[in-house]
N, C-alpha and C. Protein backbone atom coordinates (compact mmCIF):
# COMPACT_ATOMS: atom_id res chain seq x y z
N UNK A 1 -20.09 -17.72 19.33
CA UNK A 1 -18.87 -17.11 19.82
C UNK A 1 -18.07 -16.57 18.63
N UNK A 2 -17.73 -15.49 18.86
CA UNK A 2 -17.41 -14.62 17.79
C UNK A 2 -15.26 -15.46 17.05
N UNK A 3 -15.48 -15.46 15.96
CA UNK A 3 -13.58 -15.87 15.88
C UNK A 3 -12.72 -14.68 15.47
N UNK A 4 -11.75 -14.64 15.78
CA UNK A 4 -10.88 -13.41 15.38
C UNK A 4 -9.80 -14.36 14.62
N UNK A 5 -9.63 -13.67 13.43
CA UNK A 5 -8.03 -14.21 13.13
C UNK A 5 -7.55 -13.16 12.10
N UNK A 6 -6.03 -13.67 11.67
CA UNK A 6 -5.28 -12.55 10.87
C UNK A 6 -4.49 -13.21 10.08
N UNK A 7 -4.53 -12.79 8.70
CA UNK A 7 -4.11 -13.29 7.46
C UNK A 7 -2.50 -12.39 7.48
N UNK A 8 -1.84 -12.80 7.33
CA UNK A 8 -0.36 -12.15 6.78
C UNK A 8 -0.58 -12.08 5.66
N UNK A 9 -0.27 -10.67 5.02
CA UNK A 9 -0.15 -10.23 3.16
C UNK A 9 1.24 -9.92 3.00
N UNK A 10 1.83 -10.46 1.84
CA UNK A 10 3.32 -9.78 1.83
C UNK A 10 2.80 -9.33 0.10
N UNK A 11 3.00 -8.15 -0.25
CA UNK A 11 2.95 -7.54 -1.51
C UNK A 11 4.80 -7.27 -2.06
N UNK A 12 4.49 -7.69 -3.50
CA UNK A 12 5.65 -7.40 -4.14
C UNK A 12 5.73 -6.45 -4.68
N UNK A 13 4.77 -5.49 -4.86
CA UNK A 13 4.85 -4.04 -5.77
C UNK A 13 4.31 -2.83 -5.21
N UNK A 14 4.66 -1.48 -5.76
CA UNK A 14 4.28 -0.88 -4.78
C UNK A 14 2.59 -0.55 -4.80
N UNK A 15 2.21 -1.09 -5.69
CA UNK A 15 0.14 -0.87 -5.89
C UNK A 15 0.29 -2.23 -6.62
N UNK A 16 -1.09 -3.36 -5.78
CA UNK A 16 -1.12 -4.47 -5.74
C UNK A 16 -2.55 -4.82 -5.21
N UNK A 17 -3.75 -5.55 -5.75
CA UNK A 17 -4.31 -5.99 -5.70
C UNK A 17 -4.22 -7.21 -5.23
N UNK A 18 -4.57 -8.11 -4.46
CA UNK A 18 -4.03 -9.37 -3.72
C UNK A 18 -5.79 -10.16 -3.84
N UNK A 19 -5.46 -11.10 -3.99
CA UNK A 19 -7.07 -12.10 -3.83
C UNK A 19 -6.81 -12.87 -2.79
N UNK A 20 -7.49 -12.21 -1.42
CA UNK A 20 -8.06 -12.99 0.05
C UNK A 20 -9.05 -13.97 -0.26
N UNK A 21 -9.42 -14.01 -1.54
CA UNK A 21 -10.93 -14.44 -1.20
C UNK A 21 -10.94 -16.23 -0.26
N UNK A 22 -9.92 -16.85 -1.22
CA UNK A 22 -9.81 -18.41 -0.87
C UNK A 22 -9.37 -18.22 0.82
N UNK A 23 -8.33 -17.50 1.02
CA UNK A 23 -8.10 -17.90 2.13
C UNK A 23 -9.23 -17.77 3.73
N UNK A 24 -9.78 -16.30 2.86
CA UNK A 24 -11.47 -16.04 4.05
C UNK A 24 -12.27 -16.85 3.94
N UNK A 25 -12.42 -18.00 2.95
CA UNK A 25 -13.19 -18.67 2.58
C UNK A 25 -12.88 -20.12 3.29
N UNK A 26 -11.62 -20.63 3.50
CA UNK A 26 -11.02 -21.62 4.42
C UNK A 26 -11.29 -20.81 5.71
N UNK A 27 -11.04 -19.81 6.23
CA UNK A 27 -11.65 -19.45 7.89
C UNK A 27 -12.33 -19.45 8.20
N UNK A 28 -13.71 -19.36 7.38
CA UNK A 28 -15.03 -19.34 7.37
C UNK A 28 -15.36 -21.12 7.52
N UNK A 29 -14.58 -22.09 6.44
CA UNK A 29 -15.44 -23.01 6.50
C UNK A 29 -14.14 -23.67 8.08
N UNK A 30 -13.59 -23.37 8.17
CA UNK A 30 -13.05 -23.90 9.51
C UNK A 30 -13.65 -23.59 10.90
N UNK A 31 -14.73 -22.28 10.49
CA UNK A 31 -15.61 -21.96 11.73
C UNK A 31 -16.52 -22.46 12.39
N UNK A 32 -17.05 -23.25 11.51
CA UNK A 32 -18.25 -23.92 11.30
C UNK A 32 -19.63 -22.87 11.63
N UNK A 33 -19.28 -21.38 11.09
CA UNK A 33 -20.53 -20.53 11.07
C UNK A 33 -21.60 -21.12 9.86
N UNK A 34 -22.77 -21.25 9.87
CA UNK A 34 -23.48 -21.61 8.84
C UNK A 34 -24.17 -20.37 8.13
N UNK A 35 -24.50 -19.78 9.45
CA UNK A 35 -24.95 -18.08 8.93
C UNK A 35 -24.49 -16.88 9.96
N UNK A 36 -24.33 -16.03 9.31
CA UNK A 36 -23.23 -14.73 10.51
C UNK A 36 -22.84 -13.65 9.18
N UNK A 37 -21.88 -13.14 9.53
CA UNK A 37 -21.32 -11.99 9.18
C UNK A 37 -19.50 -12.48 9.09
N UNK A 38 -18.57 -12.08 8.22
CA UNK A 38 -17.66 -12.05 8.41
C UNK A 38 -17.07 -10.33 7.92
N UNK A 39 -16.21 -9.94 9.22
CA UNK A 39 -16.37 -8.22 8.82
C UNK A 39 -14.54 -8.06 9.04
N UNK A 40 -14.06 -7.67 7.68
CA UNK A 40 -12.48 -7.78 7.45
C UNK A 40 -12.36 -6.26 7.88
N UNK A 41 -11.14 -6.09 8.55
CA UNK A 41 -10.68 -5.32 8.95
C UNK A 41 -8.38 -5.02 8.46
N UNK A 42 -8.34 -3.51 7.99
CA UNK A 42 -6.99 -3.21 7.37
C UNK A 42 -6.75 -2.55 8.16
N UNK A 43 -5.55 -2.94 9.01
CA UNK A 43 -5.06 -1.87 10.25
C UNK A 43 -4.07 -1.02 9.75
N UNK A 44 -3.58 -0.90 8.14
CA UNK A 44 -2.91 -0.05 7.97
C UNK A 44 -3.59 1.41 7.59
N UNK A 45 -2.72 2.45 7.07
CA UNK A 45 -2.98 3.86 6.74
C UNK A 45 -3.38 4.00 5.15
N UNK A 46 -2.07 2.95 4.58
CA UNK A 46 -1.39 3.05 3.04
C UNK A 46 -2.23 1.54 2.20
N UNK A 47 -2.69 0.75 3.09
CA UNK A 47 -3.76 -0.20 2.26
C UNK A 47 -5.22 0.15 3.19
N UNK A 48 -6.35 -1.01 1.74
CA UNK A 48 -7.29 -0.66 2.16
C UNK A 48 -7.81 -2.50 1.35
N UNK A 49 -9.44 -2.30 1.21
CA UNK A 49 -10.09 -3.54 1.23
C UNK A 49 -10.55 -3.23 -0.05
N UNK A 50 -11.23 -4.39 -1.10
CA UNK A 50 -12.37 -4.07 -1.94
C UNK A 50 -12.86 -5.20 -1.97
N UNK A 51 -14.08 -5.17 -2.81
CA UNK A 51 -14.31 -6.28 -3.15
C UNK A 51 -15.14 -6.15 -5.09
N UNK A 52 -14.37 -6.77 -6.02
CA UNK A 52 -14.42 -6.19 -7.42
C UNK A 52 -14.30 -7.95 -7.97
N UNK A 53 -14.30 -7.60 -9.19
CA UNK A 53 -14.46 -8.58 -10.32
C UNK A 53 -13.12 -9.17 -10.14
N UNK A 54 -12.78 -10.36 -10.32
CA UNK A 54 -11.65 -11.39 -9.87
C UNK A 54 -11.26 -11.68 -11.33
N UNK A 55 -12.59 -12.40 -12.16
CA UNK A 55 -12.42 -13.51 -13.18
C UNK A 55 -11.18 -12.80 -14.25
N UNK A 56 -11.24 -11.35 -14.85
CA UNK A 56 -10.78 -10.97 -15.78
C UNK A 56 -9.74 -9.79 -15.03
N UNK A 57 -8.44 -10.24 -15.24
CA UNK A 57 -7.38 -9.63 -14.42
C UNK A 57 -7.00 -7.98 -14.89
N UNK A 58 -7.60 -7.89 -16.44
CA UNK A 58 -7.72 -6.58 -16.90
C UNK A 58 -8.69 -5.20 -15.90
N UNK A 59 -9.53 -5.90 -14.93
CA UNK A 59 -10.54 -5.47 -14.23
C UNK A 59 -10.11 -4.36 -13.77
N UNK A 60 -8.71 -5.01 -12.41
CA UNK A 60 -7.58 -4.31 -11.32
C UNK A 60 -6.70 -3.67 -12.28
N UNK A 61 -6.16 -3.61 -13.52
CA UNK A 61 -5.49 -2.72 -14.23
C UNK A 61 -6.06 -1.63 -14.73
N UNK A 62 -7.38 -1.43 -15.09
CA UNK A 62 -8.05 -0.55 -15.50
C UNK A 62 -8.04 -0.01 -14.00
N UNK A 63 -8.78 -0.43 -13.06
CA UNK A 63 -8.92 0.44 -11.49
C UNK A 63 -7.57 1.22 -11.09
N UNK A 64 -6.62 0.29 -10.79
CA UNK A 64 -4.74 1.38 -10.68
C UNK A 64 -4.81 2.02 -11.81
N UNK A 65 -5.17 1.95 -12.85
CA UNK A 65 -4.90 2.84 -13.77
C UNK A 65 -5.49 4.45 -13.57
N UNK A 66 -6.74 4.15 -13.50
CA UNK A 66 -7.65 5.43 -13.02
C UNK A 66 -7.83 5.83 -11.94
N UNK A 67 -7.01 5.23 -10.60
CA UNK A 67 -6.82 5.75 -9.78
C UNK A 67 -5.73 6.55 -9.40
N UNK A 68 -4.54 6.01 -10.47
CA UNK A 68 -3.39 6.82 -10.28
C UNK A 68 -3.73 7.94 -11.48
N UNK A 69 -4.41 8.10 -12.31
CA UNK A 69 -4.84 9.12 -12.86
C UNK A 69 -5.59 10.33 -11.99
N UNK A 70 -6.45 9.75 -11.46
CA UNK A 70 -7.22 10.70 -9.84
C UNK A 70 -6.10 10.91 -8.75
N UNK A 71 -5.25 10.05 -8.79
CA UNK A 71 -4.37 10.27 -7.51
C UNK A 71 -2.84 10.26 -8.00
N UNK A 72 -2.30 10.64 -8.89
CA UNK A 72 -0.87 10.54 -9.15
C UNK A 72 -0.13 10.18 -8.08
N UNK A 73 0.52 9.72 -8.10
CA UNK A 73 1.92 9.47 -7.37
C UNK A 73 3.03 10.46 -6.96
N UNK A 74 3.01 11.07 -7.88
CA UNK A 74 4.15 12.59 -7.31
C UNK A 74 2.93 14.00 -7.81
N UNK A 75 2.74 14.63 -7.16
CA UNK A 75 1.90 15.72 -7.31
C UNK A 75 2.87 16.63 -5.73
N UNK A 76 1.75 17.94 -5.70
CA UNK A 76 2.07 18.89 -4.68
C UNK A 76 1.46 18.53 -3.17
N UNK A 77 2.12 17.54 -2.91
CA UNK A 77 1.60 17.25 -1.53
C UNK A 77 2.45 17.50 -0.27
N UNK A 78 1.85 18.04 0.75
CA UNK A 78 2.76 18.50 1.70
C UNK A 78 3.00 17.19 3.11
N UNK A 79 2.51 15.91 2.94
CA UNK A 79 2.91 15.05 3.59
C UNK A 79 4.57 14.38 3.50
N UNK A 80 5.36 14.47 4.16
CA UNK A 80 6.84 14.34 3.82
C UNK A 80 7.27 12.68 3.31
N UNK A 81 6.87 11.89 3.81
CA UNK A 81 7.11 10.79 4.00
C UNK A 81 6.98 10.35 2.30
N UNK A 82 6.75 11.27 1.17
CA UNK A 82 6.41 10.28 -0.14
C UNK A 82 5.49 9.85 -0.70
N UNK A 83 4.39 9.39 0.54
CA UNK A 83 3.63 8.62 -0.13
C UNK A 83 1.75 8.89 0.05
N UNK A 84 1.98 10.30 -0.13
CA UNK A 84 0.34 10.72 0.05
C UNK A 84 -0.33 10.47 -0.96
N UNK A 85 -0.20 9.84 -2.06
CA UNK A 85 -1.11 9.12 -3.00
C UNK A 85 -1.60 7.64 -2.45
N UNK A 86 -0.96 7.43 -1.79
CA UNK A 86 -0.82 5.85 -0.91
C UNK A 86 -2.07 6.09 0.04
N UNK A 87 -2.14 7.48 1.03
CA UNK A 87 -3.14 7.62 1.49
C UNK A 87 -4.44 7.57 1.60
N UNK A 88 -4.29 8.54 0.15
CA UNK A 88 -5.76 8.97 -0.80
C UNK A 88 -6.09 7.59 -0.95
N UNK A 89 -5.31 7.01 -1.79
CA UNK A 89 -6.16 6.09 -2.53
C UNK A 89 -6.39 4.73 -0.91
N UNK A 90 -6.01 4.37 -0.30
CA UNK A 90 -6.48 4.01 0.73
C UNK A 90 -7.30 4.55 1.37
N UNK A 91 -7.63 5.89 1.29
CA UNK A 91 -9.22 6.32 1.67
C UNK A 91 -10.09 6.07 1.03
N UNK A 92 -10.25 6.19 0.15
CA UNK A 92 -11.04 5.92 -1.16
C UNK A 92 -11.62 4.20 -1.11
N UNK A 93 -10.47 2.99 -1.31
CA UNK A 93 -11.03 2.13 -0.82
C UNK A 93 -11.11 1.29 0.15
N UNK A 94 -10.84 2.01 1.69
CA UNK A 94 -11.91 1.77 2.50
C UNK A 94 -11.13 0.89 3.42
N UNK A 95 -11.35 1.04 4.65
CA UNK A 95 -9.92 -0.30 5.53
C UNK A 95 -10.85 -1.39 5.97
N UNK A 96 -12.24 -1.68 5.71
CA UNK A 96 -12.90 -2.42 6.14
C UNK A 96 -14.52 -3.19 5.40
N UNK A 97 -14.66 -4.06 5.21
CA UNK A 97 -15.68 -3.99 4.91
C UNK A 97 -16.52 -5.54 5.40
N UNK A 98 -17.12 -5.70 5.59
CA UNK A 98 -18.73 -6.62 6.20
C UNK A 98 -19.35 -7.60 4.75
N UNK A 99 -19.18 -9.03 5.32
CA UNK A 99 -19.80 -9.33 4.22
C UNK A 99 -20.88 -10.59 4.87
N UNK A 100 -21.87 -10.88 4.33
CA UNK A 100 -23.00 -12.24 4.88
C UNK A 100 -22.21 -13.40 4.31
N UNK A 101 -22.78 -14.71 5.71
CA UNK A 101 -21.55 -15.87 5.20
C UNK A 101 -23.26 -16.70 5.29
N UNK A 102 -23.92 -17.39 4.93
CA UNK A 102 -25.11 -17.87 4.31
C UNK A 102 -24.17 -19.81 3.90
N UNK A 103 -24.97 -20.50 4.51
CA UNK A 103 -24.60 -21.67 3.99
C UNK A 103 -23.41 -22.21 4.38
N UNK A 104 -23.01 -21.43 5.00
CA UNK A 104 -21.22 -21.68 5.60
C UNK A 104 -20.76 -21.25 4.29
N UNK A 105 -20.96 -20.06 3.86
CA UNK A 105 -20.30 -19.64 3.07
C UNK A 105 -20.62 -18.18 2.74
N UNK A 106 -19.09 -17.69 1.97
CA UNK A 106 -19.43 -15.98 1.20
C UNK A 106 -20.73 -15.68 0.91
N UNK A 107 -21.49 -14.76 0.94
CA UNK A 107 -22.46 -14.30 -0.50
C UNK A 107 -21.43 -13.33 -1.25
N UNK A 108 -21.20 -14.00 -2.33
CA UNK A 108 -20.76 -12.99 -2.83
C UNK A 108 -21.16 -13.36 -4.76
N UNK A 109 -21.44 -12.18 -5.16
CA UNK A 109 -21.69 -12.46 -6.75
C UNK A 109 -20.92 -12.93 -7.35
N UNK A 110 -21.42 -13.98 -8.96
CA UNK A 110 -20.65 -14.84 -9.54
C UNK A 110 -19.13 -14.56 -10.06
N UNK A 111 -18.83 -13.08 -10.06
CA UNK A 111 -17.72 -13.22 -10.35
C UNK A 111 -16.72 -11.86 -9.05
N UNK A 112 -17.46 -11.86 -8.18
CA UNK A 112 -17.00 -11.29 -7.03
C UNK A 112 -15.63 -11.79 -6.45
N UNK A 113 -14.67 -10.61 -6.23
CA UNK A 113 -13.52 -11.71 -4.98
C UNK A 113 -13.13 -10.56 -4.19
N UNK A 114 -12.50 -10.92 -2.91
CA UNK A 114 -12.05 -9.88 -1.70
C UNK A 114 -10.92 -9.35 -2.33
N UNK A 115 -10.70 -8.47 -2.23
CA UNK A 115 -9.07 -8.33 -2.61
C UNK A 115 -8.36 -7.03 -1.85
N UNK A 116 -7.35 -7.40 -0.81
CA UNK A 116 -6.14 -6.26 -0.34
C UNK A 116 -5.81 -5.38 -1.25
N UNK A 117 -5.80 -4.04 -0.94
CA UNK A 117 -5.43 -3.24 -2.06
C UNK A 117 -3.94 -2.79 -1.22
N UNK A 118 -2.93 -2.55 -1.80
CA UNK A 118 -1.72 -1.89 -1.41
C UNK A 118 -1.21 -1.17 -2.57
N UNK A 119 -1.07 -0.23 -1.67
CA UNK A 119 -0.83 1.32 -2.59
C UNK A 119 0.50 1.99 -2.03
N UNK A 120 1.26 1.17 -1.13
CA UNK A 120 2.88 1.42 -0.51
C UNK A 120 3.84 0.19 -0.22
N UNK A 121 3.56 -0.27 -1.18
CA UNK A 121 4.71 -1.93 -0.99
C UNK A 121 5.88 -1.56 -2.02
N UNK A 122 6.44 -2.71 -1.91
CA UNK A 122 6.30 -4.22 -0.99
C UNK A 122 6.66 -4.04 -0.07
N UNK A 123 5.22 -4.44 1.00
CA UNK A 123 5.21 -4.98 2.23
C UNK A 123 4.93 -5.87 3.08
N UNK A 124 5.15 -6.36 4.56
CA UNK A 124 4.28 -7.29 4.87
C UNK A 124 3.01 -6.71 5.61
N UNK A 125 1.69 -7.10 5.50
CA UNK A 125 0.96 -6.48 6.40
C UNK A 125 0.10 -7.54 6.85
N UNK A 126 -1.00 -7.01 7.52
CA UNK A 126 -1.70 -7.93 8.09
C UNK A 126 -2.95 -7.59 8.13
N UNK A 127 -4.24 -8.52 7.84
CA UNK A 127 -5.59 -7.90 8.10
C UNK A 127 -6.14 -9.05 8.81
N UNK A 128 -7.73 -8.61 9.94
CA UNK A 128 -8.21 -8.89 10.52
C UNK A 128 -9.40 -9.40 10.36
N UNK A 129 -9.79 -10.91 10.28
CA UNK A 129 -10.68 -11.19 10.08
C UNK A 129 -11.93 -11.54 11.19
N UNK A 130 -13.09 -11.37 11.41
CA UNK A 130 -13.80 -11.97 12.58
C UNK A 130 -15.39 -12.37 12.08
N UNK A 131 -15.18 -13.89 11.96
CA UNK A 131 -16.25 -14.41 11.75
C UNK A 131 -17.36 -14.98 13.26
N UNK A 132 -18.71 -14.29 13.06
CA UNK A 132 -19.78 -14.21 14.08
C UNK A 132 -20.91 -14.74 13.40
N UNK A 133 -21.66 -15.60 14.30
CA UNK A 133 -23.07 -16.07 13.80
C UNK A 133 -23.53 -15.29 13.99
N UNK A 134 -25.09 -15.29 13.52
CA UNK A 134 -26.16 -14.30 13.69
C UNK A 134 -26.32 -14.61 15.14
């Protein structure tokens, strides 16, 4: 039987990398899935999902860095609201992504972690988690 649940994110800045990983990792082992899929879901416009190197925090500064280089923040954009770099770069990485839970747990590589991307804070938002056995 499939679980649905939803993590509250509150970001303090306006581009913010956030580490889900622990907390998907307590929903998972509270599921008692041993093997399945857990497939996160970002119901916003202005965030999105990744999943990147955790251990060395320089990782996510180099990434905002070169993404606001690809995507400036004030350029010629005809969306009114401000924040069409917020967009882009929420297209780019992605409102969703699927991962194997093996062992009652992540697969994920040794220095892998989930992480909320927000590219229009501080806000509160919310993402969707749903862990399913095979």
């Amino acid at each position: 039987m499939p679980n649905l649940h939803m993590l509250d994110i509150k970001s303090t800045r306006r581009e913010q990398f956030i580490d889900m990983t622990a907390d998907i990792n307590m929903l998972i082992n509270n599921s008692s899935v041993p093997e399945g899929v857990c497939h996160i879901y970002i119901p916003h416009t202005t965030a999105g999902v990744t999943i990147n190197e955790g251990h060395d925090p320089s990782v996510i500064h180099d990434i905002l860095l070169q993404l606001n280089k690809l995507v400036p923040i004030s350029a010629k954009y005809t969306h009114q609201e401000g924040n069409s770099d917020a967009h882009i770069k929420a297209f780019l990485a992605g409102a969703e992504k699927t991962l194997l839970i093996t062992a009652g747990k992540l697969l994920l590589g040794t220095w892998q972690r989930i992480f909320f991307c927000e590219f229009d804070g501080p806000r509160r938002r919310q993402v969707f988690i749903k862990i399913s056995s095979d």
